[in-house]
C-alpha atoms as a PDB file:
ATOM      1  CA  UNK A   1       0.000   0.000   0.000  1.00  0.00           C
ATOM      2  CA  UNK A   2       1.424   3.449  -1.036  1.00  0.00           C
ATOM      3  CA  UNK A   3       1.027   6.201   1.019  1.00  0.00           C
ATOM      4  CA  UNK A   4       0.654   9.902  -0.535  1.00  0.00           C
ATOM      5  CA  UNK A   5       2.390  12.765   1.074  1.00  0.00           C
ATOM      6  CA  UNK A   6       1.927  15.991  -0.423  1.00  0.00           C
ATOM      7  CA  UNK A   7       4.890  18.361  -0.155  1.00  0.00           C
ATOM      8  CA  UNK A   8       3.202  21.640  -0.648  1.00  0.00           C
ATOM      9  CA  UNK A   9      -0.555  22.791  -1.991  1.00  0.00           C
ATOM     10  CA  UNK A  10      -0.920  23.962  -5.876  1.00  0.00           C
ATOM     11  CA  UNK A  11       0.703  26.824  -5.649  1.00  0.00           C
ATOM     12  CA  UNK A  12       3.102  29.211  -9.053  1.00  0.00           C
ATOM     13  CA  UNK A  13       6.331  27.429  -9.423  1.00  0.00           C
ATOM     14  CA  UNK A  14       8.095  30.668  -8.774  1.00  0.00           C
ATOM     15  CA  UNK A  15       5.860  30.556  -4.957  1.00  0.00           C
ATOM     16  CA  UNK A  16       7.281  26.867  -4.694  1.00  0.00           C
ATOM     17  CA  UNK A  17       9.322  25.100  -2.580  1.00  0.00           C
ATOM     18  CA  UNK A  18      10.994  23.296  -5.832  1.00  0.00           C
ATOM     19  CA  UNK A  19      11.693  26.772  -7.181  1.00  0.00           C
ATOM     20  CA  UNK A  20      14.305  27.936  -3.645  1.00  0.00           C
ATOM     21  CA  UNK A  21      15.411  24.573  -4.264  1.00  0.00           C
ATOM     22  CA  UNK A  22      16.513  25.095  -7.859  1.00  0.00           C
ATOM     23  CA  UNK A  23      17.535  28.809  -7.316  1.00  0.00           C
ATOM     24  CA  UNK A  24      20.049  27.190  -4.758  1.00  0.00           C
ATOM     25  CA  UNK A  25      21.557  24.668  -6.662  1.00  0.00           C
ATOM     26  CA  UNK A  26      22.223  26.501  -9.321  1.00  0.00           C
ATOM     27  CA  UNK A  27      23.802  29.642  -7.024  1.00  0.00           C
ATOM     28  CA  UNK A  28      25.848  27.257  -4.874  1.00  0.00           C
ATOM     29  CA  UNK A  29      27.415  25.263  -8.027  1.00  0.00           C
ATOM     30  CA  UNK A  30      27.720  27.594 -10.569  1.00  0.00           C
ATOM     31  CA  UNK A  31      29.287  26.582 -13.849  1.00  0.00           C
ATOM     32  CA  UNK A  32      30.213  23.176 -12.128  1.00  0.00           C
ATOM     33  CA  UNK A  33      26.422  22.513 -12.824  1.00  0.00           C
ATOM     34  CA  UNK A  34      26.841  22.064 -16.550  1.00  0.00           C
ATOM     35  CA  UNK A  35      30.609  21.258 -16.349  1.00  0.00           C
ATOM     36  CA  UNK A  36      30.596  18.585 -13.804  1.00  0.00           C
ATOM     37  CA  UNK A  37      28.091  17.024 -16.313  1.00  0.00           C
ATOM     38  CA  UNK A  38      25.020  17.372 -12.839  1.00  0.00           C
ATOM     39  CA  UNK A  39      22.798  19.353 -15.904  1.00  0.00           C
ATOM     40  CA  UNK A  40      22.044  17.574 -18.802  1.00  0.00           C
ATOM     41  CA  UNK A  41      22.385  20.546 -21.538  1.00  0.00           C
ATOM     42  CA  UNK A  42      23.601  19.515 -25.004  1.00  0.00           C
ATOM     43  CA  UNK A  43      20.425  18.796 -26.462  1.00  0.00           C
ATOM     44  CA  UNK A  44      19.375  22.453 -25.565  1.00  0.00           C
ATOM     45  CA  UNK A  45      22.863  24.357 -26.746  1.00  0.00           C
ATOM     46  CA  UNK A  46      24.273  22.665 -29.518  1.00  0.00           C
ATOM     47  CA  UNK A  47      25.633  24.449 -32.408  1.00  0.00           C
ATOM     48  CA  UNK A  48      22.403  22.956 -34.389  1.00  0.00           C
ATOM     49  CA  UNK A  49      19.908  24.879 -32.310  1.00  0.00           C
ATOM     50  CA  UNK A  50      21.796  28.015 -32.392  1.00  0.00           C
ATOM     51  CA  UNK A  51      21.945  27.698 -36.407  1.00  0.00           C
ATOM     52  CA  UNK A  52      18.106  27.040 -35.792  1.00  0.00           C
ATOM     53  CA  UNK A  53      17.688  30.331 -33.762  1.00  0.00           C
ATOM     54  CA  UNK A  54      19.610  32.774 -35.722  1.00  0.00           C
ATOM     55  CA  UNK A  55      18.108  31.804 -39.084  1.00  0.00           C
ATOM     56  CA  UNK A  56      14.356  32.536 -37.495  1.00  0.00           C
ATOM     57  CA  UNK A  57      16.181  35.732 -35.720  1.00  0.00           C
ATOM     58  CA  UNK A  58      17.829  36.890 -39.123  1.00  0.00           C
ATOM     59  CA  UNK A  59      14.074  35.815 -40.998  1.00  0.00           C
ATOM     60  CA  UNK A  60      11.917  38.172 -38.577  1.00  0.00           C
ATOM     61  CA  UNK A  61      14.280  40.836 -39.115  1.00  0.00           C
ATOM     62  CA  UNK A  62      14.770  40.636 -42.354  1.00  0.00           C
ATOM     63  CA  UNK A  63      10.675  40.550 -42.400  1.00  0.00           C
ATOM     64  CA  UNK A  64      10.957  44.386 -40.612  1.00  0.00           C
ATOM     65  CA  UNK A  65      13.064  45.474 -42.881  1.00  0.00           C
ATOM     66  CA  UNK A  66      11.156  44.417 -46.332  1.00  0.00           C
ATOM     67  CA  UNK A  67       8.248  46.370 -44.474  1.00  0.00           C
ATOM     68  CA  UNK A  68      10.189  49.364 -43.286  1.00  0.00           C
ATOM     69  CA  UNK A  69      10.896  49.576 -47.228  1.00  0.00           C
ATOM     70  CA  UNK A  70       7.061  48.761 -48.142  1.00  0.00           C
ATOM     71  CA  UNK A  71       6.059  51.681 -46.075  1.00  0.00           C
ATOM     72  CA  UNK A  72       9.410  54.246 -46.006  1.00  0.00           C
ATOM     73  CA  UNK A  73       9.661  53.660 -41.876  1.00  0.00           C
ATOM     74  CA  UNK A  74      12.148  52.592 -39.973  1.00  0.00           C
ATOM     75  CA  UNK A  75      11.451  50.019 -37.254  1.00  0.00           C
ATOM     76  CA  UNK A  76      15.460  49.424 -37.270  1.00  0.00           C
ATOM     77  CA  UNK A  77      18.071  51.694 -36.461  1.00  0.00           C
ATOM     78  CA  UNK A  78      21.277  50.080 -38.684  1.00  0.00           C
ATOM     79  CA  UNK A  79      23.823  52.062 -36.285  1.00  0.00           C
ATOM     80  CA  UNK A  80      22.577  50.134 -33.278  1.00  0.00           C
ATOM     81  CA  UNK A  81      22.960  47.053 -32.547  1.00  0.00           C
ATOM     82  CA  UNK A  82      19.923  44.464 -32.153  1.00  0.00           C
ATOM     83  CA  UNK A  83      19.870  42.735 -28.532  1.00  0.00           C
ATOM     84  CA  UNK A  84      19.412  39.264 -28.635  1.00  0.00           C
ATOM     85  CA  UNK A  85      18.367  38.265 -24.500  1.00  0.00           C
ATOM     86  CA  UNK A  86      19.150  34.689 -23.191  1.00  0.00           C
ATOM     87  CA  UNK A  87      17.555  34.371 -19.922  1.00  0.00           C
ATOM     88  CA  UNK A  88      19.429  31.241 -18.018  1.00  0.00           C
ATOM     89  CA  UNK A  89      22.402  31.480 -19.983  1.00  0.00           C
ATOM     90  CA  UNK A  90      24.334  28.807 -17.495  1.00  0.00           C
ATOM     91  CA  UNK A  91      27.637  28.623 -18.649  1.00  0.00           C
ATOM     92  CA  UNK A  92      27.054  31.024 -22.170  1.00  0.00           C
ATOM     93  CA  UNK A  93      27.661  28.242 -24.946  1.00  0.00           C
ATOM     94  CA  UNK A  94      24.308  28.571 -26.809  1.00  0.00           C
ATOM     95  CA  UNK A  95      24.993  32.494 -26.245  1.00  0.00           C
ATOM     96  CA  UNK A  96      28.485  32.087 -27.708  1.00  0.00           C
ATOM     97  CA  UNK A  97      27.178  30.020 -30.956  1.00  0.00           C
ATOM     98  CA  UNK A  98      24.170  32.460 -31.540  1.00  0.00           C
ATOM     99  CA  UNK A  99      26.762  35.227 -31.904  1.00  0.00           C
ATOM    100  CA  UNK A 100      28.616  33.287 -34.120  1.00  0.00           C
ATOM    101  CA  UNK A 101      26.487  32.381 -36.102  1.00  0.00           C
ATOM    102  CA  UNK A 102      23.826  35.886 -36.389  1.00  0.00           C
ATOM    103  CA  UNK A 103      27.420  37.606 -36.769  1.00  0.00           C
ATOM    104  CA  UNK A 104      28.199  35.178 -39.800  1.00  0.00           C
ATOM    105  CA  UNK A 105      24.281  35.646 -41.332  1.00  0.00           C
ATOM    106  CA  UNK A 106      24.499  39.267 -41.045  1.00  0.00           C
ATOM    107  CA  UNK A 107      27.462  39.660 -42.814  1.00  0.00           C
ATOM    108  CA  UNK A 108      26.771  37.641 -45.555  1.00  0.00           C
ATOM    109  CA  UNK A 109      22.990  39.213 -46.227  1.00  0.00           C
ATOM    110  CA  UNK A 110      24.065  43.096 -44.626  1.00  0.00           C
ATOM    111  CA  UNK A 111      22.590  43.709 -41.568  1.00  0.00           C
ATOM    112  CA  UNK A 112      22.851  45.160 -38.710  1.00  0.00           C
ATOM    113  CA  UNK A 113      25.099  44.019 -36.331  1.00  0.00           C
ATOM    114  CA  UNK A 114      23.335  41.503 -33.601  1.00  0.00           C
ATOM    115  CA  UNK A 115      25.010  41.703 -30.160  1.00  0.00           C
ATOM    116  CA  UNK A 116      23.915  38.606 -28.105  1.00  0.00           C
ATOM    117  CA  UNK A 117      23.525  38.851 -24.001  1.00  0.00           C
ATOM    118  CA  UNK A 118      23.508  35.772 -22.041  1.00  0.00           C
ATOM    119  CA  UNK A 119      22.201  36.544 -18.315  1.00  0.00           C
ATOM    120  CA  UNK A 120      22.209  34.333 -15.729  1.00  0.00           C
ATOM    121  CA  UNK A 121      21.026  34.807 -11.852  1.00  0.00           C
ATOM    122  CA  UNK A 122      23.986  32.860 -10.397  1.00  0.00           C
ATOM    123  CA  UNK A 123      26.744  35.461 -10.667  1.00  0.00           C
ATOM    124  CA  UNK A 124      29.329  32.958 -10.433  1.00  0.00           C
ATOM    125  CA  UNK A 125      28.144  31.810 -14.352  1.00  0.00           C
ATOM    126  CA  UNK A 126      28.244  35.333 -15.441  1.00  0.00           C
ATOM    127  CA  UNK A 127      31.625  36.001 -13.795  1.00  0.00           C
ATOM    128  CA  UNK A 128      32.879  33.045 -16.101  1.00  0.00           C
ATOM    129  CA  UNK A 129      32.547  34.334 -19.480  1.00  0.00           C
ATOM    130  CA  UNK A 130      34.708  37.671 -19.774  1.00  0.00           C
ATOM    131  CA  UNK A 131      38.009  35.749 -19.341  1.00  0.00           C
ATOM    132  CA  UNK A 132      36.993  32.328 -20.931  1.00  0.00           C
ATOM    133  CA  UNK A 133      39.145  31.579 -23.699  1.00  0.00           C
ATOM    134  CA  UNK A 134      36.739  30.760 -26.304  1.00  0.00           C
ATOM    135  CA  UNK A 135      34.440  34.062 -25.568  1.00  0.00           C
ATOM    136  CA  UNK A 136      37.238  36.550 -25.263  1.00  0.00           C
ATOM    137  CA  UNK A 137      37.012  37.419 -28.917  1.00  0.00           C
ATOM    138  CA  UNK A 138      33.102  37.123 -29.393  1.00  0.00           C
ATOM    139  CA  UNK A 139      33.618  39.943 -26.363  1.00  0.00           C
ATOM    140  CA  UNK A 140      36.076  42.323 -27.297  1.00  0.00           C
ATOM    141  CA  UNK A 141      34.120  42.626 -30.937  1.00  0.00           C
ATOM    142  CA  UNK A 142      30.792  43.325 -29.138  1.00  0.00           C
ATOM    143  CA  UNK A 143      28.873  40.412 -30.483  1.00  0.00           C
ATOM    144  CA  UNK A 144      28.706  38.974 -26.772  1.00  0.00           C
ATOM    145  CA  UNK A 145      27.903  39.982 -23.496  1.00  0.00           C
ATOM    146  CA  UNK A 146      26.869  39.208 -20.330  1.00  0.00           C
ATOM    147  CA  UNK A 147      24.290  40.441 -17.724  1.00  0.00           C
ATOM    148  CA  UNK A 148      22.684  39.590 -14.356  1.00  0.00           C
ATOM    149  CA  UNK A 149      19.200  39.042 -14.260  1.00  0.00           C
ATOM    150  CA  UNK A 150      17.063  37.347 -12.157  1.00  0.00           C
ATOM    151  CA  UNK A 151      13.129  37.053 -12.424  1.00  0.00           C
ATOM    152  CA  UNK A 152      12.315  37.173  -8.978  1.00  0.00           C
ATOM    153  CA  UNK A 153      13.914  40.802  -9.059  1.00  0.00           C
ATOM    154  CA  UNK A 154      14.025  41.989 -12.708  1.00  0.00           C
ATOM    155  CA  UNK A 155      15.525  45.461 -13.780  1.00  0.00           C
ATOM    156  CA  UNK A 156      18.064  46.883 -16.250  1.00  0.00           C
ATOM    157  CA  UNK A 157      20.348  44.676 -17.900  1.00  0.00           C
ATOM    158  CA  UNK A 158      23.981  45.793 -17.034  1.00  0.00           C
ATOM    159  CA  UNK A 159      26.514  44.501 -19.537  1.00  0.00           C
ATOM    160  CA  UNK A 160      29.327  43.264 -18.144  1.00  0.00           C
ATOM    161  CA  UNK A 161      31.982  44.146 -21.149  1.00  0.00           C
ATOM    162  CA  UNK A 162      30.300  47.034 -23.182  1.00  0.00           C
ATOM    163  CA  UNK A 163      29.663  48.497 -19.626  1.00  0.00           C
ATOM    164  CA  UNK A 164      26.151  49.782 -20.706  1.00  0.00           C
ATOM    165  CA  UNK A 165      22.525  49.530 -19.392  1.00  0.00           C
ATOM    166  CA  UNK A 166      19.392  48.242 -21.176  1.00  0.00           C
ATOM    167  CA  UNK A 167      16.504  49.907 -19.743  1.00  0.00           C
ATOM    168  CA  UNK A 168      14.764  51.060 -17.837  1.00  0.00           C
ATOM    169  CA  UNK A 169      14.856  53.476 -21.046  1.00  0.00           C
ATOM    170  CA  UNK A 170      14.073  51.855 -24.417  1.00  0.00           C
ATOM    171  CA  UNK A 171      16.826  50.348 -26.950  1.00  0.00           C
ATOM    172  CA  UNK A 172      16.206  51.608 -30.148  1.00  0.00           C
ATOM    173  CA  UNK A 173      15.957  48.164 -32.351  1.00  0.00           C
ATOM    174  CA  UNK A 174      13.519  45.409 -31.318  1.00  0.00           C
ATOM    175  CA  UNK A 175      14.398  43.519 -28.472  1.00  0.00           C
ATOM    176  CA  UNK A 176      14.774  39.845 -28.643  1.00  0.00           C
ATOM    177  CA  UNK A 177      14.220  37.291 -26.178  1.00  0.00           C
ATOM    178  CA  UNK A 178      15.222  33.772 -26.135  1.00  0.00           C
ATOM    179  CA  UNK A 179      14.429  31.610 -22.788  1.00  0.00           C
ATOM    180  CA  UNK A 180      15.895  28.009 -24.180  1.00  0.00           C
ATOM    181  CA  UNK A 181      16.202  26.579 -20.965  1.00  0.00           C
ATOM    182  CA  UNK A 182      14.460  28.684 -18.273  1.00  0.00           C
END
């Protein structure tokens, strides 16, 4: 005979018990999380799904721009760069390959240039990514960045390398979100 214990009553997962639980994990290990192979995560940051992403990205702008020439307005500024958000970034690698690869598409078809932030609530992730090896270039050309954020307490996105601030004033291109794992 089984014997049902309920842990908590329905309640948002964000209200949960599972949710401190998971915001804890992820604080006390850090990058070890994804490194130390505890998070599955190569099914969700693979270089195929960030091929995937920037080809819809590069599509819906490219969309916007056909219009803005249908109708002589401009919905995109060309001298500022287009934010693509990552919410839950972990250790950046699905950041990392979207820049590479929207930097690669908008080169080849002329667009503007993308700059992709990866934000993480764990600061230890975000403290990672300036000095890793493999982002230092995406970095110092502006196609990466990082930023804290954390949904429990959102606000303005402060970039870690380009030592700027989206919000709470508007950017001038459309903002684009991506939450991939959150």
């Amino acid at each position: 005979m089984s014997i049902e214990r309920v842990l908590e009553e329905p309640c948002r997962l964000s209200e949960s018990v599972a949710w401190e639980i998971q915001r804890r994990f992820f604080q006390t290990f850090g990058p070890s999380a994804w490194t130390d192979e505890i998070v599955p995560y190569y099914v969700t940051t693979n270089a195929y799904v960030a091929k995937c992403y920037a080809r819809l990205i590069v599509a819906w702008v490219e969309d916007i721009l056909d219009l803005d020439a249908d109708h002589g307005a401009a919905a995109i500024d060309p001298d500022e760069p287009i934010y693509v958000i990552e919410l839950g970034a972990g250790t950046g690698r699905l950041s990392f390959l979207l820049a590479h690869e929207l930097a690669i598409l908008s080169q080849e078809r002329k667009l503007p240039r993308f700059r992709v932030v990866g934000t993480d609530f764990a600061e230890a992730n975000i403290a990672l990514w300036p000095d890793h090896p493999d982002l230092h270039q995406a970095f110092a050309e502006g196609r990466l960045d990082g930023a804290m954020f954390d949904a429990d307490f959102p606000g303005p996105l402060k970039l870690v390398h380009a030592h700027e601030t989206l919000g709470p004033a508007p950017v001038k291109n459309p903002l684009i979100a991506i939450l991939n794992y959150v």
